[in-house]
N, C-alpha and C. Protein backbone atom coordinates (compact mmCIF):
# COMPACT_ATOMS: atom_id res chain seq x y z
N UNK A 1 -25.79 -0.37 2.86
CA UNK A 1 -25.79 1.01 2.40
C UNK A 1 -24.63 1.79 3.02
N UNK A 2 -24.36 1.56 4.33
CA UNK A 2 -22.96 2.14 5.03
C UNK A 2 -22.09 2.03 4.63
N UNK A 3 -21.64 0.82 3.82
CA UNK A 3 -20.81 0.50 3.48
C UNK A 3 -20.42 1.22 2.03
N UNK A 4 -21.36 1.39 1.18
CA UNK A 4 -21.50 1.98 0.39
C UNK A 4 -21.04 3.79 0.54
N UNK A 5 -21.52 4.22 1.14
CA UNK A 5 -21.65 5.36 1.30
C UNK A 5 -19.53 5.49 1.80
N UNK A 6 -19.22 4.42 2.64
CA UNK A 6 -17.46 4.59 2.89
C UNK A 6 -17.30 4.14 1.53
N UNK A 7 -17.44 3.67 0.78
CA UNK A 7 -16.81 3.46 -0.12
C UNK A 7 -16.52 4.56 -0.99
N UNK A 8 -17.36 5.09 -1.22
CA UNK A 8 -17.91 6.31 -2.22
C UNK A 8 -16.60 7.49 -1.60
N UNK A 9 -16.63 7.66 -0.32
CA UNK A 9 -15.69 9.03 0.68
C UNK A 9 -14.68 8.68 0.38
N UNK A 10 -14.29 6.97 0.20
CA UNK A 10 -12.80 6.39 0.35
C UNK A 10 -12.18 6.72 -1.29
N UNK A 11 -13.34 6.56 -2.41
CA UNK A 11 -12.77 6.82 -3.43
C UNK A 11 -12.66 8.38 -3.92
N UNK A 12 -13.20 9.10 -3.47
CA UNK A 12 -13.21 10.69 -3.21
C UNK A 12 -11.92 11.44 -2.88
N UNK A 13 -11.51 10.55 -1.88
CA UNK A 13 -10.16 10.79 -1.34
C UNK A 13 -8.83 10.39 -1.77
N UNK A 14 -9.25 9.25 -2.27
CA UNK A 14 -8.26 8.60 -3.25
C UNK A 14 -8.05 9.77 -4.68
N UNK A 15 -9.16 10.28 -5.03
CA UNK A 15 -9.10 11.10 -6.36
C UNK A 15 -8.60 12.42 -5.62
N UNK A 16 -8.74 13.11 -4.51
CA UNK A 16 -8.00 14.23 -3.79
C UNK A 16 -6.93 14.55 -3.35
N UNK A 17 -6.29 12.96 -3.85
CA UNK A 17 -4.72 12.87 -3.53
C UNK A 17 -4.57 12.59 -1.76
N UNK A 18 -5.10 12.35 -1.04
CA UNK A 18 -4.82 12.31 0.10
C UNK A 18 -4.24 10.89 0.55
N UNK A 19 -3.23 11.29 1.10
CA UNK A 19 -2.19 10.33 1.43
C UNK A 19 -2.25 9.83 2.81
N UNK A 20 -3.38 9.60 3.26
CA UNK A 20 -3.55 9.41 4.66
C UNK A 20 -3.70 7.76 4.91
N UNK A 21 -2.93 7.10 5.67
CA UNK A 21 -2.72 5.97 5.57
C UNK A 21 -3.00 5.08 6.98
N UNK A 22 -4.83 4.89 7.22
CA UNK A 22 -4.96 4.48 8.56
C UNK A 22 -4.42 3.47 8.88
N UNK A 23 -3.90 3.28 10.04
CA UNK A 23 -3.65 1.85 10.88
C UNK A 23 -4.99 1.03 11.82
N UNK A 24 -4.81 -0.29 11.77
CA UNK A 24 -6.14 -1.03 12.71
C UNK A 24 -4.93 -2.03 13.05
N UNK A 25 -5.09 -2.00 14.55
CA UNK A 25 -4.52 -2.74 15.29
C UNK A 25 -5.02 -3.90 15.87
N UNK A 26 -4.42 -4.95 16.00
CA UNK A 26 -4.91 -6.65 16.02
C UNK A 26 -4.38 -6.35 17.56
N UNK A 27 -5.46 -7.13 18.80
CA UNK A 27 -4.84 -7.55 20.16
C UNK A 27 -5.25 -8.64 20.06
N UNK A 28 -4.51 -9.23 19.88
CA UNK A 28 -4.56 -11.04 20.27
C UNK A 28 -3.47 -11.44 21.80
N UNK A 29 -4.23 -12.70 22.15
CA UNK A 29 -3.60 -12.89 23.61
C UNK A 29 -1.79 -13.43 23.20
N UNK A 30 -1.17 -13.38 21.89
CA UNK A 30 0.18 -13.58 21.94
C UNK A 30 0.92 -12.35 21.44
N UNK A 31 0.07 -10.93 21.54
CA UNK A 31 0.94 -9.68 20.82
C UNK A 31 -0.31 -8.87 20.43
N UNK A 32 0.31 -8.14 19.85
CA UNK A 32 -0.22 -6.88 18.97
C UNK A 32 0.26 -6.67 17.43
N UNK A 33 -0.63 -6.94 16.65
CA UNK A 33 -0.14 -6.57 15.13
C UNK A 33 -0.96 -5.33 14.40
N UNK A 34 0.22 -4.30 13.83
CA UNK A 34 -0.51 -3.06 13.71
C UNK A 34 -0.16 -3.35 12.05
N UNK A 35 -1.42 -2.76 11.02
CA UNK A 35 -1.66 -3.24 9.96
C UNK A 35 -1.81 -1.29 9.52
N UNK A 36 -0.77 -0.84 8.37
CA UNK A 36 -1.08 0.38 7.90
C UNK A 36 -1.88 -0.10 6.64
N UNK A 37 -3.17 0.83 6.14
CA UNK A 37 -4.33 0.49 5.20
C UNK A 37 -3.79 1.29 4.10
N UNK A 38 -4.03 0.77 2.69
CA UNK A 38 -3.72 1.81 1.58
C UNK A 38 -4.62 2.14 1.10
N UNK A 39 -5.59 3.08 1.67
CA UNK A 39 -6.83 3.54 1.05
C UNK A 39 -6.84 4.20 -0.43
N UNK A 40 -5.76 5.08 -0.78
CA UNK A 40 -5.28 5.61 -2.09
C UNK A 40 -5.48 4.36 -2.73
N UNK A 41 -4.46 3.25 -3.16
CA UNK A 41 -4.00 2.45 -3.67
C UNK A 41 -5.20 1.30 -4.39
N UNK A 42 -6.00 1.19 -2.81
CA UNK A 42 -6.89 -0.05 -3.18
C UNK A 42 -8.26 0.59 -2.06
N UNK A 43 -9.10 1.40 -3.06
CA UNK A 43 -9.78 2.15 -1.88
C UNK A 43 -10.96 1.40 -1.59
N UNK A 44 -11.59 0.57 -2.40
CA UNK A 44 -12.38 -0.69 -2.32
C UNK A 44 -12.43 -1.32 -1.30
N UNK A 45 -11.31 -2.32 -1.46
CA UNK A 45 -11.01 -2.79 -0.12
C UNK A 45 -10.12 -2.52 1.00
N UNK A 46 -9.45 -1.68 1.33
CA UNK A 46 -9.10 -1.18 2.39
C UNK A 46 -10.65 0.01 2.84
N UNK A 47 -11.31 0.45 1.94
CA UNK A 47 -12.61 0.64 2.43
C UNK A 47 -13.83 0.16 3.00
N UNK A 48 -13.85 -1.47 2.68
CA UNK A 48 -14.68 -2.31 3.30
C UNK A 48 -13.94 -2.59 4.69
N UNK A 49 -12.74 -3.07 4.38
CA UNK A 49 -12.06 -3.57 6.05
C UNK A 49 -12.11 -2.31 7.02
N UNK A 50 -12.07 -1.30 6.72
CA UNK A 50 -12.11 -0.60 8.00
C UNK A 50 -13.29 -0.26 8.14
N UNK A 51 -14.58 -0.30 7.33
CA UNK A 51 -16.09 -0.11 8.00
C UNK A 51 -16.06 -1.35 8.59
N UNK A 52 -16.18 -2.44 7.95
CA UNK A 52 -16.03 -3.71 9.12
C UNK A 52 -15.35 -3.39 10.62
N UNK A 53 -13.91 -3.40 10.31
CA UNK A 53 -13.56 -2.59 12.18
C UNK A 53 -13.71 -1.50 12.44
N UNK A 54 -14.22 -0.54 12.01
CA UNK A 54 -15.39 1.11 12.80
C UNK A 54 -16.33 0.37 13.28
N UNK A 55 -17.14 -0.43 12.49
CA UNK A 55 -18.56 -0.92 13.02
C UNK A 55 -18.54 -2.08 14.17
N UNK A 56 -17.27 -2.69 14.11
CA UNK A 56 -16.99 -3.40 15.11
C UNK A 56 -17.08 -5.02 15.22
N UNK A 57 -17.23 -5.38 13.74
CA UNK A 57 -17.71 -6.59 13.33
C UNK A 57 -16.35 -7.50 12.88
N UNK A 58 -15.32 -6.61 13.39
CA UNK A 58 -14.09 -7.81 13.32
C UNK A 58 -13.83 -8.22 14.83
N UNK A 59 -14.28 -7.71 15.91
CA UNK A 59 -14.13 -7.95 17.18
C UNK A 59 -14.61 -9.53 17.60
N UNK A 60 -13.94 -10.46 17.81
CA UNK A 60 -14.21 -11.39 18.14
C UNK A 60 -13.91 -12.38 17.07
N UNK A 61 -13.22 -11.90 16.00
CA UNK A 61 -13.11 -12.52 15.13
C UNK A 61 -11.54 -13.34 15.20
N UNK A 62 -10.99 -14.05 14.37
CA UNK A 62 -9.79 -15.24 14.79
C UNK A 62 -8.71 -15.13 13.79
N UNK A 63 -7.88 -15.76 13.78
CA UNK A 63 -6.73 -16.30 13.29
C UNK A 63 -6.73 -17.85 13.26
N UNK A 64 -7.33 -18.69 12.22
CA UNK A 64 -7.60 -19.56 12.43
C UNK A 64 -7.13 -20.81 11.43
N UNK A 65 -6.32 -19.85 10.66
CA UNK A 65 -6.07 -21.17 9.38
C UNK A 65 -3.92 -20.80 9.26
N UNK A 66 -3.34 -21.46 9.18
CA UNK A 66 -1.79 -21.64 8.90
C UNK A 66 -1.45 -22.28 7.87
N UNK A 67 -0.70 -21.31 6.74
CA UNK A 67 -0.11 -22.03 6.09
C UNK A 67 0.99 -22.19 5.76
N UNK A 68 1.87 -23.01 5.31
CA UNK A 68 3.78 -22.90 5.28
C UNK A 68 3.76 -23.62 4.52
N UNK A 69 5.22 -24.02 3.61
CA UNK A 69 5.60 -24.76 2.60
C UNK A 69 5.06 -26.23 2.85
N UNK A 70 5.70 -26.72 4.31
CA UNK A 70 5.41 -28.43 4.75
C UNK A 70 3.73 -28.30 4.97
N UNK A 71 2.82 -27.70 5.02
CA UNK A 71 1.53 -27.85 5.29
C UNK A 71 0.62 -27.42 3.67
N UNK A 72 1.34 -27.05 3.05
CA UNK A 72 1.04 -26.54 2.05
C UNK A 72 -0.22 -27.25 0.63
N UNK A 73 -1.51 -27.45 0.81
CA UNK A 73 -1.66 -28.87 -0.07
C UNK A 73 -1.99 -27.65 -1.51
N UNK A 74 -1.41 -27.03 -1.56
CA UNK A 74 -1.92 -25.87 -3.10
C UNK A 74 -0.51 -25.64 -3.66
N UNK A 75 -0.70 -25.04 -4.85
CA UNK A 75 0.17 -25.15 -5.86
C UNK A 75 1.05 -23.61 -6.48
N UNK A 76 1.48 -23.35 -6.78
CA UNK A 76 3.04 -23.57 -5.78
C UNK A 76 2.56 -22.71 -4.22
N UNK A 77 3.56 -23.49 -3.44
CA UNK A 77 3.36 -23.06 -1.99
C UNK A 77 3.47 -21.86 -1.39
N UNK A 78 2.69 -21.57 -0.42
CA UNK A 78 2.49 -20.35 0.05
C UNK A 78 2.75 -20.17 1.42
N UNK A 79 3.04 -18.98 2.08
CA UNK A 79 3.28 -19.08 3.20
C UNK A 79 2.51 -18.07 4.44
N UNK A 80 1.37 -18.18 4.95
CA UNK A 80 0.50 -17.07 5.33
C UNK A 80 -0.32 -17.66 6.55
N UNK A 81 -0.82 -16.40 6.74
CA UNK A 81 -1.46 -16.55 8.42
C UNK A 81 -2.84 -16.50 8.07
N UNK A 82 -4.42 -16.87 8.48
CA UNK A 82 -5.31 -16.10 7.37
C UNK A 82 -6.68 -16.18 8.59
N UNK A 83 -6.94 -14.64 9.12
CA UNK A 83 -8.45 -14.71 9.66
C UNK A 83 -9.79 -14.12 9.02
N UNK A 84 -10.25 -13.59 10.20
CA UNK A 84 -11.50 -13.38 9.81
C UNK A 84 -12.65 -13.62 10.75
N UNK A 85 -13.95 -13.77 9.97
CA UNK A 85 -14.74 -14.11 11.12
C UNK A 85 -15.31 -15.30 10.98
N UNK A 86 -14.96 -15.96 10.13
CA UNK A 86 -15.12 -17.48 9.79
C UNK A 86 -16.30 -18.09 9.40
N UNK A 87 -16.97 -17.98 10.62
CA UNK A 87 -18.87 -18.90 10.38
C UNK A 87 -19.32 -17.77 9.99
N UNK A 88 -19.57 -16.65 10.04
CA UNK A 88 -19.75 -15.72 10.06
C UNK A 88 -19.81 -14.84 8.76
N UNK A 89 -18.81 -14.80 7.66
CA UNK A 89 -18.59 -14.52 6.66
C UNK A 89 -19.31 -14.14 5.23
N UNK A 90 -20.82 -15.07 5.90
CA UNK A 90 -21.89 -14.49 4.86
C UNK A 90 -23.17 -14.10 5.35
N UNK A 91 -22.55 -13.24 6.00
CA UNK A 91 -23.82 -12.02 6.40
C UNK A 91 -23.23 -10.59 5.77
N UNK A 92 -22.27 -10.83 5.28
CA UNK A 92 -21.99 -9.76 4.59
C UNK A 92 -21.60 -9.69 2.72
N UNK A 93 -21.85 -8.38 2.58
CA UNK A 93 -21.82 -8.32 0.72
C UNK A 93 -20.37 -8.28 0.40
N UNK A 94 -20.13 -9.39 -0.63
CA UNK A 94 -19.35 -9.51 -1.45
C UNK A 94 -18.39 -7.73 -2.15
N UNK A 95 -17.26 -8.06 -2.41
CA UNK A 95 -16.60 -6.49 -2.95
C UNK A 95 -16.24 -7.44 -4.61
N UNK A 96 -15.86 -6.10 -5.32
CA UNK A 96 -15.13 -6.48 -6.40
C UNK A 96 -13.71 -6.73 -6.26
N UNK A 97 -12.82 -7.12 -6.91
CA UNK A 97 -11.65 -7.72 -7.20
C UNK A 97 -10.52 -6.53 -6.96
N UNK A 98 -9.59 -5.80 -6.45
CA UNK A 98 -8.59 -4.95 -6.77
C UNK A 98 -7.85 -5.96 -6.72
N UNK A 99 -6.94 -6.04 -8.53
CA UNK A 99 -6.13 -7.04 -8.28
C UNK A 99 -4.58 -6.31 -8.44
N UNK A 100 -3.88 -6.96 -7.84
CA UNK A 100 -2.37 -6.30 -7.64
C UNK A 100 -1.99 -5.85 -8.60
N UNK A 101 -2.47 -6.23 -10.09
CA UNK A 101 -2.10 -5.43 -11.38
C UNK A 101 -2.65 -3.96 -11.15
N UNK A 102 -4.02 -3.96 -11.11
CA UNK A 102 -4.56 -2.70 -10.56
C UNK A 102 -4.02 -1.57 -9.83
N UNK A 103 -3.51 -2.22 -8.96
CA UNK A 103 -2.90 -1.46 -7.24
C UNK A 103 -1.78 -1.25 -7.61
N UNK A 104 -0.81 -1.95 -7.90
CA UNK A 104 0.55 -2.12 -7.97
C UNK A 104 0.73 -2.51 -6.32
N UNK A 105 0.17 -2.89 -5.19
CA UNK A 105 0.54 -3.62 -4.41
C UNK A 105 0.73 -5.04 -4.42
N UNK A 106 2.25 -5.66 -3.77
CA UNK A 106 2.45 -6.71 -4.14
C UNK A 106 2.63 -7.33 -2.55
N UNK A 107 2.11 -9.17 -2.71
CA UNK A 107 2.05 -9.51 -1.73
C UNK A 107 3.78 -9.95 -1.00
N UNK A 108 3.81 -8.92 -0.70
CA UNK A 108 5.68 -9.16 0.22
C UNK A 108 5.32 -9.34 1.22
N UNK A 109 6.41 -9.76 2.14
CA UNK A 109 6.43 -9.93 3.45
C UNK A 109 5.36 -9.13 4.67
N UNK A 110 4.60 -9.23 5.14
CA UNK A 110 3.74 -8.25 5.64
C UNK A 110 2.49 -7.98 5.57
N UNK A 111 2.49 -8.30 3.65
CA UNK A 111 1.32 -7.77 3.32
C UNK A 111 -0.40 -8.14 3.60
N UNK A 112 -1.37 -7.59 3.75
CA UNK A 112 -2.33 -8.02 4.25
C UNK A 112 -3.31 -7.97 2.58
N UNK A 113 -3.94 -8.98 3.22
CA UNK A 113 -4.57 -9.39 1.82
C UNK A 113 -6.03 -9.97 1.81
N UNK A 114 -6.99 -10.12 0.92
CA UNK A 114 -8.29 -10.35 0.81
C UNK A 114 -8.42 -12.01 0.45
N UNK A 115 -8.63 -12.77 1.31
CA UNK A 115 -9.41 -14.43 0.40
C UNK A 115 -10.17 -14.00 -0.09
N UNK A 116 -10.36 -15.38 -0.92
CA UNK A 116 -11.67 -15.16 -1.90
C UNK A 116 -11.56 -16.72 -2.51
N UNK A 117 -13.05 -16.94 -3.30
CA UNK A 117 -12.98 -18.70 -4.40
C UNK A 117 -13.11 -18.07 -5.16
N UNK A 118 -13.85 -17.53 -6.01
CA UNK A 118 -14.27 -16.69 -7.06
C UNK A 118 -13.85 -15.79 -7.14
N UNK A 119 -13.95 -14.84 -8.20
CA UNK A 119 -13.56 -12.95 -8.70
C UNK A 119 -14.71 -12.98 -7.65
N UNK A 120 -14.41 -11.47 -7.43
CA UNK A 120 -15.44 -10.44 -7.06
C UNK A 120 -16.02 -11.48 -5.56
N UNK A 121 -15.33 -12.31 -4.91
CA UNK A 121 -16.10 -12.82 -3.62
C UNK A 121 -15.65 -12.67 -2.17
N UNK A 122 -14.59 -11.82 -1.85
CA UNK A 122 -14.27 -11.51 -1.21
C UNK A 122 -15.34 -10.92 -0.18
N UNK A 123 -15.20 -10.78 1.21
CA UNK A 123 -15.85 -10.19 2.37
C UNK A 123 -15.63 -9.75 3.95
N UNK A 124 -14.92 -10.98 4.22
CA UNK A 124 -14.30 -10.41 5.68
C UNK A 124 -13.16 -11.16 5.72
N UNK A 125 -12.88 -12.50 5.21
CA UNK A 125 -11.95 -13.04 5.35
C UNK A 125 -10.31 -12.44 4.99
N UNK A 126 -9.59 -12.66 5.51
CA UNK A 126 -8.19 -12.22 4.99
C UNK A 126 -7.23 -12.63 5.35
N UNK A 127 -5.34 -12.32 4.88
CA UNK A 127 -4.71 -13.14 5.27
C UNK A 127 -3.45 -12.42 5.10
N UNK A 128 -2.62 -12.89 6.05
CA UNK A 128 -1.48 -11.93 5.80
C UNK A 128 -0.43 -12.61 5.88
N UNK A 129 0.89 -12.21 4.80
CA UNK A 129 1.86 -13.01 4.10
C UNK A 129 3.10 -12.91 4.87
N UNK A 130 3.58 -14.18 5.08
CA UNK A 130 4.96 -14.34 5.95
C UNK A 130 6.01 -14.36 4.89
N UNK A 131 6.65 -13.41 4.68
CA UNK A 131 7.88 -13.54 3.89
C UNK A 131 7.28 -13.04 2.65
N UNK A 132 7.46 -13.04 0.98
CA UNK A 132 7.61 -12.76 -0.04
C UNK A 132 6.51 -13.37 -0.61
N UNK A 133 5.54 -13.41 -1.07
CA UNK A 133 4.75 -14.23 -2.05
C UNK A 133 4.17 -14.16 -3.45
N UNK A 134 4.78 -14.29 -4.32
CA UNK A 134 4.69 -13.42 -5.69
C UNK A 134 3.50 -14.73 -6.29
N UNK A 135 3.23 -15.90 -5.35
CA UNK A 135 2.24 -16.44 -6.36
C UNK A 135 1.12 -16.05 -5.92
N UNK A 136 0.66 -15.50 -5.43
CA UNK A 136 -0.48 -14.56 -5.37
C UNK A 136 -0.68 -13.34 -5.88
N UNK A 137 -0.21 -12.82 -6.74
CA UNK A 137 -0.37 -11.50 -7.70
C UNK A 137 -0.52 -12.26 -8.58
N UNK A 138 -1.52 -11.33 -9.18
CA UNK A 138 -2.01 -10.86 -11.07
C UNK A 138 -0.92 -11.51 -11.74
N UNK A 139 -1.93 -12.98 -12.52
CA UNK A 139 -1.03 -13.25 -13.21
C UNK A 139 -0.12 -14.79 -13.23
N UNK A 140 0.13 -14.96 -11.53
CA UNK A 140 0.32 -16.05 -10.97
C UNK A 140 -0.73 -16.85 -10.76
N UNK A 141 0.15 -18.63 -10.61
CA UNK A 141 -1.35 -18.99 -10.78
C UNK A 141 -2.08 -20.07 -9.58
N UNK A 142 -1.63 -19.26 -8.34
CA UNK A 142 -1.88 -20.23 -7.13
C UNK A 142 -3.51 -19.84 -6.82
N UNK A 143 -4.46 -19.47 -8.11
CA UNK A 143 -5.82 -19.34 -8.08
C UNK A 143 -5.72 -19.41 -9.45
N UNK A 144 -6.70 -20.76 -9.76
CA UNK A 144 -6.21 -21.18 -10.89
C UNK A 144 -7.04 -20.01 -11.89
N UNK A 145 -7.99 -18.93 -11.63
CA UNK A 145 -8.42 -17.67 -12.45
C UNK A 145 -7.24 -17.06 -12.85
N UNK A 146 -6.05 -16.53 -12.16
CA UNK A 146 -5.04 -16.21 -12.49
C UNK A 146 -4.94 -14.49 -12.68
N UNK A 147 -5.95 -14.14 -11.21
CA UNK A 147 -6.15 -12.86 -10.91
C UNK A 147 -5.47 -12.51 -9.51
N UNK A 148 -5.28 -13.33 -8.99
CA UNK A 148 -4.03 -13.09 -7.48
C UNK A 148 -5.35 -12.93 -6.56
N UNK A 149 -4.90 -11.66 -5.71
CA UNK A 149 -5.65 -11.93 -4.43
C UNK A 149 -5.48 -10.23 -4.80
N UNK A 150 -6.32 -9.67 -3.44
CA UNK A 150 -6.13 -7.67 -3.34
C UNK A 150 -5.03 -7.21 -2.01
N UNK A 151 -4.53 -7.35 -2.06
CA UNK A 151 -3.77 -6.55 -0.99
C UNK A 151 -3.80 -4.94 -1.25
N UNK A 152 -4.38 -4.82 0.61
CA UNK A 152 -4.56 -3.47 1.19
C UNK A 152 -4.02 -2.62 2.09
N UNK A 153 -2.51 -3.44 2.18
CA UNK A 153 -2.31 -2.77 3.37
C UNK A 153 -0.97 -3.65 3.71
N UNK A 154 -0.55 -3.20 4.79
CA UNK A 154 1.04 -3.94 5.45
C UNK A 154 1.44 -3.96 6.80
N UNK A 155 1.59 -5.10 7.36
CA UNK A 155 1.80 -4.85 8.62
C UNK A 155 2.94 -4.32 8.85
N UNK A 156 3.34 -3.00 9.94
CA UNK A 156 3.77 -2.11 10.07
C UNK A 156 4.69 -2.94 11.97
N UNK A 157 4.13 -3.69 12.64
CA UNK A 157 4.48 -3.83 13.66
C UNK A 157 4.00 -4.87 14.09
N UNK A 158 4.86 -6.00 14.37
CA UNK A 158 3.88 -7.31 14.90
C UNK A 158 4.14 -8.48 14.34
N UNK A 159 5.16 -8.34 13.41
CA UNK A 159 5.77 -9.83 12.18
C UNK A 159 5.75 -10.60 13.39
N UNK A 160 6.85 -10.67 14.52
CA UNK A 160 6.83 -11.52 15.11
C UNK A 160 5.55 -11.96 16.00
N UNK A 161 4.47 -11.86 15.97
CA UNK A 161 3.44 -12.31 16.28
C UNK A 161 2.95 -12.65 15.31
N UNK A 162 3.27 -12.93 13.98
CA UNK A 162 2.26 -13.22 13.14
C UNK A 162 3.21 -14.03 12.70
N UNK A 163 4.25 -14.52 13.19
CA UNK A 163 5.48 -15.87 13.19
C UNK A 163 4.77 -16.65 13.57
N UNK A 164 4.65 -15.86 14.98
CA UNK A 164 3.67 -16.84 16.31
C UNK A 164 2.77 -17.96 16.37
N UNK A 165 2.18 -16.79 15.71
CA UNK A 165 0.67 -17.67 15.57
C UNK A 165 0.68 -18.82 14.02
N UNK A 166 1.80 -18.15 13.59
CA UNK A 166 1.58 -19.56 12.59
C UNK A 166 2.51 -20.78 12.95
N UNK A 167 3.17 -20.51 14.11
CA UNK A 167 4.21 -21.48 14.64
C UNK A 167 2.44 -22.44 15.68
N UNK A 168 1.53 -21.85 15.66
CA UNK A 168 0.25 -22.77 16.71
C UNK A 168 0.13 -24.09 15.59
N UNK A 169 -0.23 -25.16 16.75
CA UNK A 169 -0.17 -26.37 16.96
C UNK A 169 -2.18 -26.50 15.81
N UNK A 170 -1.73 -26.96 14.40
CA UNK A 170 -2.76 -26.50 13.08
C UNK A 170 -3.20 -28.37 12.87
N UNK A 171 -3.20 -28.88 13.77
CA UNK A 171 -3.47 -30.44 13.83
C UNK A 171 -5.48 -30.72 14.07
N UNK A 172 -5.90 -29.25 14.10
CA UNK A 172 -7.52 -29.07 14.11
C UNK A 172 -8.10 -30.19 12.83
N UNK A 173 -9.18 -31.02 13.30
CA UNK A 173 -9.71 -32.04 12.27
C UNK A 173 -10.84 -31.09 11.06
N UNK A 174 -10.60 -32.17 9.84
CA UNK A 174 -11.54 -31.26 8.87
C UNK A 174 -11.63 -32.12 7.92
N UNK A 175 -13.10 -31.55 7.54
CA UNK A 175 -13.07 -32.78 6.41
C UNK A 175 -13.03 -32.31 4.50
N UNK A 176 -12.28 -31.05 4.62
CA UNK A 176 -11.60 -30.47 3.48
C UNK A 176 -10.26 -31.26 3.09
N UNK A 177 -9.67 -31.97 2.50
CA UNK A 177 -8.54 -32.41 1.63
C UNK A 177 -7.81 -31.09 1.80
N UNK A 178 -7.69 -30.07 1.30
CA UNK A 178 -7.08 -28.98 1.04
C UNK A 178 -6.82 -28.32 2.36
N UNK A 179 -7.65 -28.32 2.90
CA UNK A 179 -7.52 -27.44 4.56
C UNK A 179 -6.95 -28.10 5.75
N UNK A 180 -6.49 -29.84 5.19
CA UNK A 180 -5.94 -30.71 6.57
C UNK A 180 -4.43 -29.99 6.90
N UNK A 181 -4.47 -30.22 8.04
CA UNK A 181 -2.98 -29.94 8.67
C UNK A 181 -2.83 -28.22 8.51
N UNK A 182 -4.00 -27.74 8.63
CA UNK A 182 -3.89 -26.29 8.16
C UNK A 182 -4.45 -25.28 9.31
N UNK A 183 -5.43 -26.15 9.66
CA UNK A 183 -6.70 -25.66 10.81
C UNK A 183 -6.54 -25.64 12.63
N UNK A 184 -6.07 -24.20 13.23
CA UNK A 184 -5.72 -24.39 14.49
C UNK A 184 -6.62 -24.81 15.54
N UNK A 185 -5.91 -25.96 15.96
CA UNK A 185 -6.75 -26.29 17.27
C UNK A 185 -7.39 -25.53 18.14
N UNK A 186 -6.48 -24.22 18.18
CA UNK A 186 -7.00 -23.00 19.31
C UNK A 186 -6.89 -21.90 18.49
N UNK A 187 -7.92 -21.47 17.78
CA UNK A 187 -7.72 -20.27 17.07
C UNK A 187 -7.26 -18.92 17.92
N UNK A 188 -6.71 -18.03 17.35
CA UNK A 188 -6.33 -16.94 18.21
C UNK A 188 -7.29 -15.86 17.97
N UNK A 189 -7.70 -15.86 18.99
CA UNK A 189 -8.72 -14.89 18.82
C UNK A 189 -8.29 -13.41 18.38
N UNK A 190 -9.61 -12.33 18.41
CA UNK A 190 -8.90 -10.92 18.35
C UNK A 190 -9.36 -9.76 18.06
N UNK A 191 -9.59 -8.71 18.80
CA UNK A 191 -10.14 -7.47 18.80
C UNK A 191 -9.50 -6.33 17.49
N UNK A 192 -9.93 -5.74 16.73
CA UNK A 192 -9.63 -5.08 16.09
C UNK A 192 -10.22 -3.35 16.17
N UNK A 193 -8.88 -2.15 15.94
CA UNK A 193 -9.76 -1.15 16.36
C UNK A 193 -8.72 -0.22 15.48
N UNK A 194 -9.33 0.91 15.33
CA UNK A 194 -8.50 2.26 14.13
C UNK A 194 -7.42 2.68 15.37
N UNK A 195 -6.56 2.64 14.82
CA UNK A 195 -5.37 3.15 15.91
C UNK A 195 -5.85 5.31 15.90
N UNK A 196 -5.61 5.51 16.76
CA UNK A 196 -5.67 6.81 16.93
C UNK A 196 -4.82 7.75 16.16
């Protein structure tokens, strides 16, 4: 119902024109990555992710999956960092889809973005793009639905920590085909909080 109720204020504001563009800051033990939210743009989900970190339920949560061209087992290749809270992920309600056609946000260098298997399944997981990635927008078809992913937001400070952590040693065992050579041995952990 909380969640609901931010959602409802976030789209309120979005229709009031307000251009207010929070930041939530990542402390992980190799840096700090500060992420500006586009609540206007994509008020959905940049409205779920920050009741998740107000309420405090990204705290403890990881950086746990790497992906790059040579690790790449999906079609065409992608290049991204991707956390969340992992085991964790379904104790919470599903959002609908803002897809980059929608938003007009596109996944460039920076951008922070929603996983998902299905439309509409998104929840805590997310992932944020090293360099340019146009096969993840509306349209492209590195989900073979051919609805992209939602991007909410952009990291503002911290690329090179989010180099970092995808430069970690992703040799973690699994018994996904798709997820080998992907999965960090030492996930990076990480506190998340509304920058002031």
């Amino acid at each position: 119902m909380r969640y609901a109720i931010l959602l409802v204020l976030f789209l309120l504001a979005a229709c009031a024109g307000d251009d207010s563009k929070p930041r939530v800051v990542f402390e992980t033990e190799l840096g700090t990555i500060v992420v500006e939210l586009e609540p206007k743009k994509a008020p959905v989900t940049a409205g779920n992710f920050l009741a998740l970190v107000k309420d405090g339920h990204m705290d403890g949560g990881a950086f746990y999956r790497v992906v790059t061209p040579e690790n790449d087992n999906g079609k065409p290749p992608i290049s991204v960092i991707q956390g969340g809270l992992q085991d964790r992920f379904d104790r919470f309600d599903s959002i609908p889809l803002e897809s980059t056609q929608q938003t007009g946000l596109l996944h460039r260098d920076g951008a922070i973005s929603m996983a998902r298997g299905g439309i509409d399944t998104a929840s805590t997981e997310f992932f944020i793009c090293v360099g340019d990635q146009p096969a993840l927008d509306h349209g492209a078809m590195r989900n073979p639905d051919g609805q992209g992913f939602a991007v909410f937001g952009y990291v503002v400070d911290g690329m090179d920590v989010v180099r970092a952590i995808q430069a970690q040693d992703a040799s973690a065992l699994t018994d996904s085909p798709y997820l080998a050579g992907q999965l960090l041995l030492n996930p990076v952990t990480f506190t998340a909080d509304v920058a002031n």
